[in-house]
N, C-alpha and C. Protein backbone atom coordinates (compact mmCIF):
# COMPACT_ATOMS: atom_id res chain seq x y z
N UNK A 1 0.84 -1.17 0.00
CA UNK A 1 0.00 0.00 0.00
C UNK A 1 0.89 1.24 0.00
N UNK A 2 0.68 1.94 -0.85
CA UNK A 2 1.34 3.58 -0.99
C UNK A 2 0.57 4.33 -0.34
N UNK A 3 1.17 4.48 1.11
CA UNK A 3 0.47 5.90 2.00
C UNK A 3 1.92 6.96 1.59
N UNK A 4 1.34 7.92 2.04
CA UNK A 4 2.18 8.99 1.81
C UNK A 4 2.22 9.44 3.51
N UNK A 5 3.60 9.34 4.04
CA UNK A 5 3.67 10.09 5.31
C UNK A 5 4.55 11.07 5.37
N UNK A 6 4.01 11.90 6.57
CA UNK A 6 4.52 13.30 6.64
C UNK A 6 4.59 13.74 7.98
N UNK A 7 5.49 14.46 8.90
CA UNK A 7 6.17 14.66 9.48
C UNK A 7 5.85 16.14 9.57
N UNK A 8 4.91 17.00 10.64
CA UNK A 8 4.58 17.93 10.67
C UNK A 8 5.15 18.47 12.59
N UNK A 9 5.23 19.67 12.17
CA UNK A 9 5.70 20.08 13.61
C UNK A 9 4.68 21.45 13.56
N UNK A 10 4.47 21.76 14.82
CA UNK A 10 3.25 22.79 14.95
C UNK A 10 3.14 22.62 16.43
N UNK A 11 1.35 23.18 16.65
CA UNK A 11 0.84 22.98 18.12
C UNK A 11 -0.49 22.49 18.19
N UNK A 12 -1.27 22.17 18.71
CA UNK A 12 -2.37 21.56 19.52
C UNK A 12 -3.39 23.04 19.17
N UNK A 13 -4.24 23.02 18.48
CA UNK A 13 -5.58 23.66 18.30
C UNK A 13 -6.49 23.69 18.88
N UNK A 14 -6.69 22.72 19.29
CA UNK A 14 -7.79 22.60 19.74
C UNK A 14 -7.48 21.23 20.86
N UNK A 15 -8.08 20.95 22.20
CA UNK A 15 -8.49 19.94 22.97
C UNK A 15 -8.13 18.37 22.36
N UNK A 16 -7.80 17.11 23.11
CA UNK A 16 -7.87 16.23 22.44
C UNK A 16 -9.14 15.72 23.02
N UNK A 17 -10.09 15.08 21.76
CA UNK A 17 -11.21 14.87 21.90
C UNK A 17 -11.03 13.01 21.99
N UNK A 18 -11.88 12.53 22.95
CA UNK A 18 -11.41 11.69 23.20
C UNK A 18 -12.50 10.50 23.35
N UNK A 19 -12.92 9.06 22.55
CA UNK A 19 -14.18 8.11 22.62
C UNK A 19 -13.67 6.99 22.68
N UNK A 20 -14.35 5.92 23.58
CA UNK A 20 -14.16 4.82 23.33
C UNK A 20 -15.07 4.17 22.26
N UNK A 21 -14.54 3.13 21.50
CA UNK A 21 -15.37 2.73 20.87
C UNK A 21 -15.38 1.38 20.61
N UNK A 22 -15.79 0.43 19.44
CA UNK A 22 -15.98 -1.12 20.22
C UNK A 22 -14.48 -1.52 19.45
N UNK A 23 -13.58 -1.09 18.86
CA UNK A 23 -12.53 -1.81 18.52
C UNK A 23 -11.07 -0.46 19.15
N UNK A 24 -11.85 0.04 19.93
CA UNK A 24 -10.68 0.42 21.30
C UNK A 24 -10.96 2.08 21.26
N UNK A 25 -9.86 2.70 21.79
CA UNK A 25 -10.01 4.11 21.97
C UNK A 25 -9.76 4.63 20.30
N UNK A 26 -10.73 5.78 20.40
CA UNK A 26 -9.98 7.18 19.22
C UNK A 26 -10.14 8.76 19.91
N UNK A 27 -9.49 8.95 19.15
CA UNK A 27 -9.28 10.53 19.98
C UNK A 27 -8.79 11.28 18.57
N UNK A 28 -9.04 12.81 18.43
CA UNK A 28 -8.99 13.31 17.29
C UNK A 28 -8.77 14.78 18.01
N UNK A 29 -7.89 15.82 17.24
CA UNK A 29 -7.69 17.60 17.87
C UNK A 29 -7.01 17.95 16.45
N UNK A 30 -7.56 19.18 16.72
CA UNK A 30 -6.91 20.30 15.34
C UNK A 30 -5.59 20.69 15.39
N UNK A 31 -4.62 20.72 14.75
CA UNK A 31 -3.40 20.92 14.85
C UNK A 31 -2.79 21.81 13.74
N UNK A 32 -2.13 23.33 14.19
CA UNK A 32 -2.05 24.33 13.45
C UNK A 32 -0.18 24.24 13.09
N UNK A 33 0.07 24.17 11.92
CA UNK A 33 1.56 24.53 11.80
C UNK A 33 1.60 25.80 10.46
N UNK A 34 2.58 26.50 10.98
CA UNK A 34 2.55 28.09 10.70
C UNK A 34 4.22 27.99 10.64
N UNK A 35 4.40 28.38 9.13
CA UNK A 35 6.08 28.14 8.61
C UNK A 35 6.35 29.48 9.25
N UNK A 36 7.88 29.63 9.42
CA UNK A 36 8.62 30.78 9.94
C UNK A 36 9.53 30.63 9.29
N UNK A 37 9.99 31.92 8.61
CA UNK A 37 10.79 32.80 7.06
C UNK A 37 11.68 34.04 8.16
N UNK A 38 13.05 33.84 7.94
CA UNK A 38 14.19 35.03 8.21
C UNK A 38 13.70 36.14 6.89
N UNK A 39 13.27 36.39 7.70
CA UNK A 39 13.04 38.38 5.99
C UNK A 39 14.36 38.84 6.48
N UNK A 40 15.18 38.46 5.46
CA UNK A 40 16.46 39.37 5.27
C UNK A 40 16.16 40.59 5.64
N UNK A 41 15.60 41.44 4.95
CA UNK A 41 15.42 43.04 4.86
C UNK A 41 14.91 43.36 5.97
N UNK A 42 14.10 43.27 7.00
CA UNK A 42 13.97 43.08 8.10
C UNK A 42 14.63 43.11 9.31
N UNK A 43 15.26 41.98 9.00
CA UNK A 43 16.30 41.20 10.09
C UNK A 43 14.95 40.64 11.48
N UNK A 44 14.31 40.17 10.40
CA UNK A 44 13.13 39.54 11.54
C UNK A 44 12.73 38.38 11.02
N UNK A 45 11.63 37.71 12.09
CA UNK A 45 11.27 36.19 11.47
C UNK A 45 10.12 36.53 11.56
N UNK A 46 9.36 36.30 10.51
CA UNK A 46 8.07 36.22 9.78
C UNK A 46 7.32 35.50 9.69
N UNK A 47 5.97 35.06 10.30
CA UNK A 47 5.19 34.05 9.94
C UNK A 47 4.59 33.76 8.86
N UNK A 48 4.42 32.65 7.87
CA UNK A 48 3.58 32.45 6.82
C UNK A 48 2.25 32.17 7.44
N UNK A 49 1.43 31.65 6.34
CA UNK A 49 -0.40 31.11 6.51
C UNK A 49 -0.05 29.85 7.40
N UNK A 50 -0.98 30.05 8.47
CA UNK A 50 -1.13 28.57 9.17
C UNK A 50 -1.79 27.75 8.44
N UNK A 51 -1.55 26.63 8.62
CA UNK A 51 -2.27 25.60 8.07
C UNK A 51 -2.99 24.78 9.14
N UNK A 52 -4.60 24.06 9.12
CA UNK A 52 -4.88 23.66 9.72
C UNK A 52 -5.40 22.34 9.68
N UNK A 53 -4.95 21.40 10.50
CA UNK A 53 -4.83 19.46 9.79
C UNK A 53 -5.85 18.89 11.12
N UNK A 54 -6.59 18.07 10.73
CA UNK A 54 -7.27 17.41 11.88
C UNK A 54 -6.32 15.77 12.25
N UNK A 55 -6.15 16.01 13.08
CA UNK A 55 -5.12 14.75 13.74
C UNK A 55 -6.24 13.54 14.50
N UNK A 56 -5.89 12.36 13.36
CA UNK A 56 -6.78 11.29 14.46
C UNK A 56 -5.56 10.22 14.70
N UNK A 57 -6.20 9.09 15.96
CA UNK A 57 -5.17 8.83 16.50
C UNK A 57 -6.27 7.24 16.95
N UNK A 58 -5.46 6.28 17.37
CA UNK A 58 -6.61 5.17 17.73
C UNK A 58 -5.92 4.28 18.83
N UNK A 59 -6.57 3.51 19.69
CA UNK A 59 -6.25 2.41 20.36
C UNK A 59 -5.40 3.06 21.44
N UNK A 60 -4.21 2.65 21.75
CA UNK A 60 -3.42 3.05 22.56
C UNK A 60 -2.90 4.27 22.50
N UNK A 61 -2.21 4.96 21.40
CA UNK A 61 -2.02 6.25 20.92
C UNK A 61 -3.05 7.20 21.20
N UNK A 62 -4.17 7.06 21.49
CA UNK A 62 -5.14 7.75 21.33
C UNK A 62 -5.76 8.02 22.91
N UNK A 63 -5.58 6.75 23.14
CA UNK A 63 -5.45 7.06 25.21
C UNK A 63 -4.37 7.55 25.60
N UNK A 64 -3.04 7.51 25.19
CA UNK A 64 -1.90 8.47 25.70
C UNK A 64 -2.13 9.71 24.88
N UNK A 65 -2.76 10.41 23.96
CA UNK A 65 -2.88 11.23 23.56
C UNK A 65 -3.64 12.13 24.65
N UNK A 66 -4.98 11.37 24.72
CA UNK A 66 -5.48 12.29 25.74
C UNK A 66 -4.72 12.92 27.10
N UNK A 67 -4.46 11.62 27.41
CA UNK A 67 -3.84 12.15 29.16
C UNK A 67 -2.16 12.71 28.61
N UNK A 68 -1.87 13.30 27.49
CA UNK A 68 -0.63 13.92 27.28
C UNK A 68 -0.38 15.40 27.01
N UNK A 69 -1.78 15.71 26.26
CA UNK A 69 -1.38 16.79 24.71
C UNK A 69 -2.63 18.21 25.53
N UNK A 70 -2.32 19.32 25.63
CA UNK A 70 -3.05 19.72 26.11
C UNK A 70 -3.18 21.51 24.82
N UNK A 71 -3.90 22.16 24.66
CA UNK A 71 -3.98 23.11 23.72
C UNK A 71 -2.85 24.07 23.42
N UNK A 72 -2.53 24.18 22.51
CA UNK A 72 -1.12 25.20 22.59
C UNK A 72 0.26 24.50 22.67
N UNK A 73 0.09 23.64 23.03
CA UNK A 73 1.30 22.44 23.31
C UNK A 73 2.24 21.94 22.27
N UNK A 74 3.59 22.34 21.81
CA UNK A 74 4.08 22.34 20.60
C UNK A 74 4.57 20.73 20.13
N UNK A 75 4.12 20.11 19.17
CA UNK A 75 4.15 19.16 18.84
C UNK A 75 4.35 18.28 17.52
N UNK A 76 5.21 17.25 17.60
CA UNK A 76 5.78 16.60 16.17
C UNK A 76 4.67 15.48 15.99
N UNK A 77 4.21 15.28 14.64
CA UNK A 77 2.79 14.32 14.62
C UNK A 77 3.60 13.64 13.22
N UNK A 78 3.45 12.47 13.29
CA UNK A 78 4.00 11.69 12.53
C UNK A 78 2.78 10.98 11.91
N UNK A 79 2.07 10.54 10.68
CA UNK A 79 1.35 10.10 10.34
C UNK A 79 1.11 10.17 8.35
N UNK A 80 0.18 9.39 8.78
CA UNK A 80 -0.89 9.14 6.80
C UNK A 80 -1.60 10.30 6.73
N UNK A 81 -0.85 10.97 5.60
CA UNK A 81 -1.47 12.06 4.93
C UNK A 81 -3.13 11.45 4.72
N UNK A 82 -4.38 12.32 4.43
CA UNK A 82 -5.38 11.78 4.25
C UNK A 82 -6.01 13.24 3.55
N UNK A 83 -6.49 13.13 2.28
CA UNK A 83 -7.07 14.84 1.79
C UNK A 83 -8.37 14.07 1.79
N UNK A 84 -9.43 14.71 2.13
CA UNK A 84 -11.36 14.32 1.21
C UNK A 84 -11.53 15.63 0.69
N UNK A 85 -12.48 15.09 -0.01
CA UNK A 85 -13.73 15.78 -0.46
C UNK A 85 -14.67 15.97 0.13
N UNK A 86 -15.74 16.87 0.35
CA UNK A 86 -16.98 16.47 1.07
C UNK A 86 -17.70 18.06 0.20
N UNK A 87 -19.07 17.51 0.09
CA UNK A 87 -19.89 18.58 -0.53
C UNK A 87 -20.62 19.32 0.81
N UNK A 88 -20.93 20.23 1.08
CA UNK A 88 -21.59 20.46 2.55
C UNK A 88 -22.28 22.11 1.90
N UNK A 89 -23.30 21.80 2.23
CA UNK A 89 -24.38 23.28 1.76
C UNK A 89 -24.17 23.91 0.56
N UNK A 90 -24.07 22.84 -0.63
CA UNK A 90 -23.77 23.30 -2.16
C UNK A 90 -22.57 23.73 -2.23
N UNK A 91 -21.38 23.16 -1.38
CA UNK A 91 -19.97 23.79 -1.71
C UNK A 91 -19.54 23.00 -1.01
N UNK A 92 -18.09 22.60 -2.46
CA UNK A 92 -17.11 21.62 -2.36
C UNK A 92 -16.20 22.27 -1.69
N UNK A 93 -15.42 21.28 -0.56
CA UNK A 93 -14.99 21.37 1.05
C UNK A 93 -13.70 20.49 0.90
N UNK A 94 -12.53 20.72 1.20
CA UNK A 94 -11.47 20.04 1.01
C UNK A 94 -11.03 20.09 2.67
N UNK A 95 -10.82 18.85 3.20
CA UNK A 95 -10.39 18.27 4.07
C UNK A 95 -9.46 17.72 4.25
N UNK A 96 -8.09 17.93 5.00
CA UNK A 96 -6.68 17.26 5.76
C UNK A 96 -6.44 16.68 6.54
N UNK A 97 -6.80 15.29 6.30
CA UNK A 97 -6.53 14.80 8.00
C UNK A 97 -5.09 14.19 8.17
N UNK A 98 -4.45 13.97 9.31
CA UNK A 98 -3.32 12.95 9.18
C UNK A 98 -4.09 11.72 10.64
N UNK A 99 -3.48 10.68 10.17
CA UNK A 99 -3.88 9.80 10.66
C UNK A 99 -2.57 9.16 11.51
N UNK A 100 -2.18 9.69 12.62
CA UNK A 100 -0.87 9.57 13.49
C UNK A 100 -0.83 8.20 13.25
N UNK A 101 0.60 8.20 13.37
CA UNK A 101 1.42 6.56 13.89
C UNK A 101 2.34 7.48 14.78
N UNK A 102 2.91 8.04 15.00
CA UNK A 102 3.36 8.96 16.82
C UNK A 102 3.37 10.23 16.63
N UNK A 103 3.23 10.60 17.76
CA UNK A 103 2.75 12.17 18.24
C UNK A 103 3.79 12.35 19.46
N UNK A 104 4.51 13.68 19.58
CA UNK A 104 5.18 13.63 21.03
C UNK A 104 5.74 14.94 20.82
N UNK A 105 6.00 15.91 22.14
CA UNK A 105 6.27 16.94 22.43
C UNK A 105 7.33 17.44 21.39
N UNK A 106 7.07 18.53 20.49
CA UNK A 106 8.69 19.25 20.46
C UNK A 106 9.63 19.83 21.42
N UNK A 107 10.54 18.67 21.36
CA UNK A 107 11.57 19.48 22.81
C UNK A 107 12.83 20.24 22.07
N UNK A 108 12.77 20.94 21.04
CA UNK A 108 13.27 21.99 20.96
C UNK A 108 13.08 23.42 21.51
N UNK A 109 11.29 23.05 22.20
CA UNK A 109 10.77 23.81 22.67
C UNK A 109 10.69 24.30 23.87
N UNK A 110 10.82 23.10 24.54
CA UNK A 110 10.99 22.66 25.98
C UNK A 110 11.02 21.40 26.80
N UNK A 111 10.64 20.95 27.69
CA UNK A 111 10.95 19.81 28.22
C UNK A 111 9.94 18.70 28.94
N UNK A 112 10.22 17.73 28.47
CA UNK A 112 9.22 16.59 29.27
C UNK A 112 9.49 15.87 29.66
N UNK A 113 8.15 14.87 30.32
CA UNK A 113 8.67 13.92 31.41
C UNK A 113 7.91 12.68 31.12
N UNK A 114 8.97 11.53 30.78
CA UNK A 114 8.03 10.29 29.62
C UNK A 114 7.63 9.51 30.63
N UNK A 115 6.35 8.98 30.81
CA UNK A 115 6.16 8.04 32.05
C UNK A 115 5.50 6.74 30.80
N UNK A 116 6.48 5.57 31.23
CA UNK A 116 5.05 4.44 30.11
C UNK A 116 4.22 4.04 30.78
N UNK A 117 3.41 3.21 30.42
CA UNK A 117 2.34 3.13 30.80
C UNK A 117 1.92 1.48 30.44
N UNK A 118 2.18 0.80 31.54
CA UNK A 118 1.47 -0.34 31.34
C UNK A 118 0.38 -1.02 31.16
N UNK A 119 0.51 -1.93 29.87
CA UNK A 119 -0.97 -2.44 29.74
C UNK A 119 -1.97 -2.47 30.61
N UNK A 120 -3.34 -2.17 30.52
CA UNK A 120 -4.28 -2.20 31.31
C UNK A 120 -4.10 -1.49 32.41
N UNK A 121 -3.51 -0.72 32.42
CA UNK A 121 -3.86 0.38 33.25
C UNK A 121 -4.04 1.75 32.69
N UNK A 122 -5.03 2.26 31.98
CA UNK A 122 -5.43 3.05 31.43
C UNK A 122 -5.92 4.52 32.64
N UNK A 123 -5.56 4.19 34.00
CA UNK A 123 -5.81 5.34 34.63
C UNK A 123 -4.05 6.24 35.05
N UNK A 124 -3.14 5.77 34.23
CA UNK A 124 -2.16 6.43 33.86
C UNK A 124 -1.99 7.17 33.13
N UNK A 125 -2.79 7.03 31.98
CA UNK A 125 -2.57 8.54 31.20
C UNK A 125 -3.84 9.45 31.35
N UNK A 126 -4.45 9.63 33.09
CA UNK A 126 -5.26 10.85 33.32
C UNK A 126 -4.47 11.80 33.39
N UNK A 127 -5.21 13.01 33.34
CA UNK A 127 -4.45 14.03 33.71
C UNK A 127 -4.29 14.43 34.67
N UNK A 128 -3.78 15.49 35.75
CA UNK A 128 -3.72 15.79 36.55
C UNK A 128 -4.73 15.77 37.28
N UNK A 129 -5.51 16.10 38.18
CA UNK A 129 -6.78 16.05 38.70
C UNK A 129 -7.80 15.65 38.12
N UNK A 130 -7.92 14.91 36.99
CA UNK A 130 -8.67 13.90 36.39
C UNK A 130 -9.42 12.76 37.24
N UNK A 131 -8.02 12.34 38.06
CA UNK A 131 -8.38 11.03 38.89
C UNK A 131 -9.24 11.88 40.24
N UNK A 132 -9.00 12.91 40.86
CA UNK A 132 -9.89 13.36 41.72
C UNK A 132 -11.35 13.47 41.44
N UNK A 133 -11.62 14.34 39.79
CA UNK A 133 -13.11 14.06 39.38
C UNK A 133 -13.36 13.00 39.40
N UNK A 134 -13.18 11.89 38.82
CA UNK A 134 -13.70 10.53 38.64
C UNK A 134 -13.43 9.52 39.98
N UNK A 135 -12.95 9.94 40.83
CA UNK A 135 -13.04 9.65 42.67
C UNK A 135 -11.58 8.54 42.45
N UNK A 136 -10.93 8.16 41.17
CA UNK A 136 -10.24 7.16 41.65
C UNK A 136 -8.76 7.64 42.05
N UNK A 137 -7.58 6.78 42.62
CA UNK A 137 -6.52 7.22 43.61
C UNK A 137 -6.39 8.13 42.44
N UNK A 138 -5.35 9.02 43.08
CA UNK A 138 -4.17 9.29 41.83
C UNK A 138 -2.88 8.81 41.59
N UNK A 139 -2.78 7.43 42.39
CA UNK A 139 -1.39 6.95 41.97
C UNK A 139 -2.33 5.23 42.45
N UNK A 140 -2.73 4.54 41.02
CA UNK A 140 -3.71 3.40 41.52
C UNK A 140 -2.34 2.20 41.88
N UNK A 141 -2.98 1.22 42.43
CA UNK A 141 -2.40 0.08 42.24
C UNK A 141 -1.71 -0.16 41.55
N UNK A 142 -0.19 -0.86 42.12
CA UNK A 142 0.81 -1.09 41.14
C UNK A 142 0.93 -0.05 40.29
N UNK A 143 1.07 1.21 40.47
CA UNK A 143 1.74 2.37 39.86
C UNK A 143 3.56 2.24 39.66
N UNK A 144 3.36 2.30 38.64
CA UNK A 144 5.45 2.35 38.18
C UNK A 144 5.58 3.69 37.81
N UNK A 145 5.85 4.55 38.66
CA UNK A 145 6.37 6.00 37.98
C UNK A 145 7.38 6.26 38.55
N UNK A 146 7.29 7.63 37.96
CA UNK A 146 8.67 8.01 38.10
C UNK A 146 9.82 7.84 39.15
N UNK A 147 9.22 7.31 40.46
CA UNK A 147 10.03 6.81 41.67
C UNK A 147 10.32 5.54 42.41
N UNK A 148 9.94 5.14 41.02
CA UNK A 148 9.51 3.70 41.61
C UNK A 148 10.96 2.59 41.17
N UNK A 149 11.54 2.23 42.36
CA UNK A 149 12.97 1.74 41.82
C UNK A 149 12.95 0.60 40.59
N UNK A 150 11.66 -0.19 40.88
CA UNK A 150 11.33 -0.93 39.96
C UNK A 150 11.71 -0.46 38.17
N UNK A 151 11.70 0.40 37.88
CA UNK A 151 11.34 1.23 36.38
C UNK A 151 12.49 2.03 36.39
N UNK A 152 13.25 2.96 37.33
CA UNK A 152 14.31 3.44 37.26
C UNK A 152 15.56 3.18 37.71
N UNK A 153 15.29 1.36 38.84
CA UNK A 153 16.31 0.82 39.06
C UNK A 153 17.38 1.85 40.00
N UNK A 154 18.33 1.10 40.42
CA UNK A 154 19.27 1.37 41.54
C UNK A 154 20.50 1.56 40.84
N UNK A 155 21.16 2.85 40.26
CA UNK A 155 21.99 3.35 39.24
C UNK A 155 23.87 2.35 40.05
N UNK A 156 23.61 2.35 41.17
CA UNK A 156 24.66 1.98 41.31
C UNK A 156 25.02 0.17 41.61
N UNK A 157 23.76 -0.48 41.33
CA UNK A 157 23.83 -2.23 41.31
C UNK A 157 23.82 -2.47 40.02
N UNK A 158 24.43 -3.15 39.14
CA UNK A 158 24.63 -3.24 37.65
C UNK A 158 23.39 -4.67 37.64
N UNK A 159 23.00 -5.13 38.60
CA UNK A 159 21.74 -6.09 38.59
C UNK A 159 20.62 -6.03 38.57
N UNK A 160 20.23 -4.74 38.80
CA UNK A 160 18.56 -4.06 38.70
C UNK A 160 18.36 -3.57 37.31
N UNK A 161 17.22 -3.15 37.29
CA UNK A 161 16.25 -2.72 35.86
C UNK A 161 17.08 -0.99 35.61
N UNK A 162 18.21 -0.95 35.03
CA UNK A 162 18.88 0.46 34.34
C UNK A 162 20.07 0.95 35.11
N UNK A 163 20.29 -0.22 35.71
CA UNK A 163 21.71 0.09 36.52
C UNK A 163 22.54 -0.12 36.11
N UNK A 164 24.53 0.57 35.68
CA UNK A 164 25.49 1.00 35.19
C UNK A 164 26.25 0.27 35.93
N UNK A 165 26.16 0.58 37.90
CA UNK A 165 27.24 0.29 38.31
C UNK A 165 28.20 1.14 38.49
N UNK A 166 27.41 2.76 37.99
CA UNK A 166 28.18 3.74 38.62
C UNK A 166 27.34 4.34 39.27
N UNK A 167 27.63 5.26 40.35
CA UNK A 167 26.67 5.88 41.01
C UNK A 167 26.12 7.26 40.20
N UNK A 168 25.11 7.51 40.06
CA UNK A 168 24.56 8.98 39.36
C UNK A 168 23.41 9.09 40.05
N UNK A 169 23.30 10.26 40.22
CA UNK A 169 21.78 11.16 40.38
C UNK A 169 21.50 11.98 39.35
N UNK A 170 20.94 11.82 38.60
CA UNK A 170 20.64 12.78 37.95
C UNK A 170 19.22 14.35 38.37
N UNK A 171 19.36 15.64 37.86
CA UNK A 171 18.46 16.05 37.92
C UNK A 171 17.12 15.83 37.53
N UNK A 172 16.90 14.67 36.27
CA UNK A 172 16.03 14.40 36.14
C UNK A 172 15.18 13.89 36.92
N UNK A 173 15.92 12.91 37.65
CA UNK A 173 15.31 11.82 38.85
C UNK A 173 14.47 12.75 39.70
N UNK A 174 15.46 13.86 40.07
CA UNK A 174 14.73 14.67 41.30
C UNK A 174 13.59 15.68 41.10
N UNK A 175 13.42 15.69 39.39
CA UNK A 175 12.62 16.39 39.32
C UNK A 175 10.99 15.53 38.92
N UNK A 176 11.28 14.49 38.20
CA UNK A 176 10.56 13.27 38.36
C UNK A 176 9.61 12.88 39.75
N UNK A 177 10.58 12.81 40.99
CA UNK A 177 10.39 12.50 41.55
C UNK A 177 9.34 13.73 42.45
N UNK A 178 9.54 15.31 42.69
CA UNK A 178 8.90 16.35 42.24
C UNK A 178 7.57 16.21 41.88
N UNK A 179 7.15 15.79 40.47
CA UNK A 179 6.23 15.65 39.67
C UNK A 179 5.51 15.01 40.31
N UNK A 180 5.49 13.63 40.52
CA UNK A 180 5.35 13.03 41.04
C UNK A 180 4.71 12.94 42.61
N UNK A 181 5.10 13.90 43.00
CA UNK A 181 4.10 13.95 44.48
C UNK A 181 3.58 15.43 44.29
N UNK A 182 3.82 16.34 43.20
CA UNK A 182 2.30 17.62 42.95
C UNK A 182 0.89 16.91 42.44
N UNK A 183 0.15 17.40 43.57
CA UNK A 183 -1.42 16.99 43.48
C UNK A 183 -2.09 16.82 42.48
């Protein structure tokens, strides 16, 4: 099959909209990328026409989408180009969708914090006070995050899960760990 993929960098438009449905999750948000041009004559950077792509996403991608991507949020979307047609109130309507295979922060932009997420536990990628509306913990059963030696292992036993065998702390850890106990 000849898909055509494309590799777009931009931001989050709109909300990720988010359904279960009977052959798993989908989730779908508008996503604006707006080229930037050095104008010589100037000595400034210039925005071109935004462009605006509807991003769908399914199954697992589509539940970490939600509990990840929030509006404004600058982001690389990797996916199947998709153009339609559609006629809508006597006028022909041209439509862009991309159909992700991965989505994830531009960190040229700034910085994040990757937590995975083990099967069947789908109350890991809530969002922040998500789990308070819906009454459940916010760190459920058998939680592996960011502090959990299990997943980040004991840097200085070369026998645990990411251990060297040299000793390190990194700032990451401590800021992980940070994250990790804000409400």
């Amino acid at each position: 099959m000849n898909d055509t993929l494309v590799t777009l960098v931009g931001n989050a438009a709109t909300g990720v909209e988010f359904r279960e449905t009977a052959t798993g999750g989908m989730a779908r948000f508008r996503f604006a990328v707006t080229p930037r041009r050095w104008d010589r004559e100037k000595q400034l950077w210039s925005d071109g026409h935004t462009s605006f792509f509807t991003v769908w996403a399914w199954r697992t991608l589509a539940l970490n989408l939600s509990g990840s991507v929030s509006v404004g949020e600058p982001l690389v979307v990797h996916g199947r180009l998709k153009v339609r047609e559609e006629e809508r109130e006597g006028q022909r309507r041209t439509f862009v969708d991309i159909e992700a295979v991965a989505v994830g922060h531009d960190l040229t932009r700034g910085t994040s914090a990757f937590r995975r997420v083990l099967r069947g536990e789908p109350a890991l990628t809530a969002r922040a006070g998500s789990a308070e509306r819906s009454g459940a913990s916010a760190r459920p059963e058998g939680f592996t995050g960011p502090d959990d030696p299990e997943v980040l292992g004991d840097p200085g036993d070369p026998g645990k899960p990411n251990g060297s065998g040299a000793k390190r702390s990194t700032d990451r850890q401590k800021a992980a760990k940070e994250l990790a106990s804000v409400p």
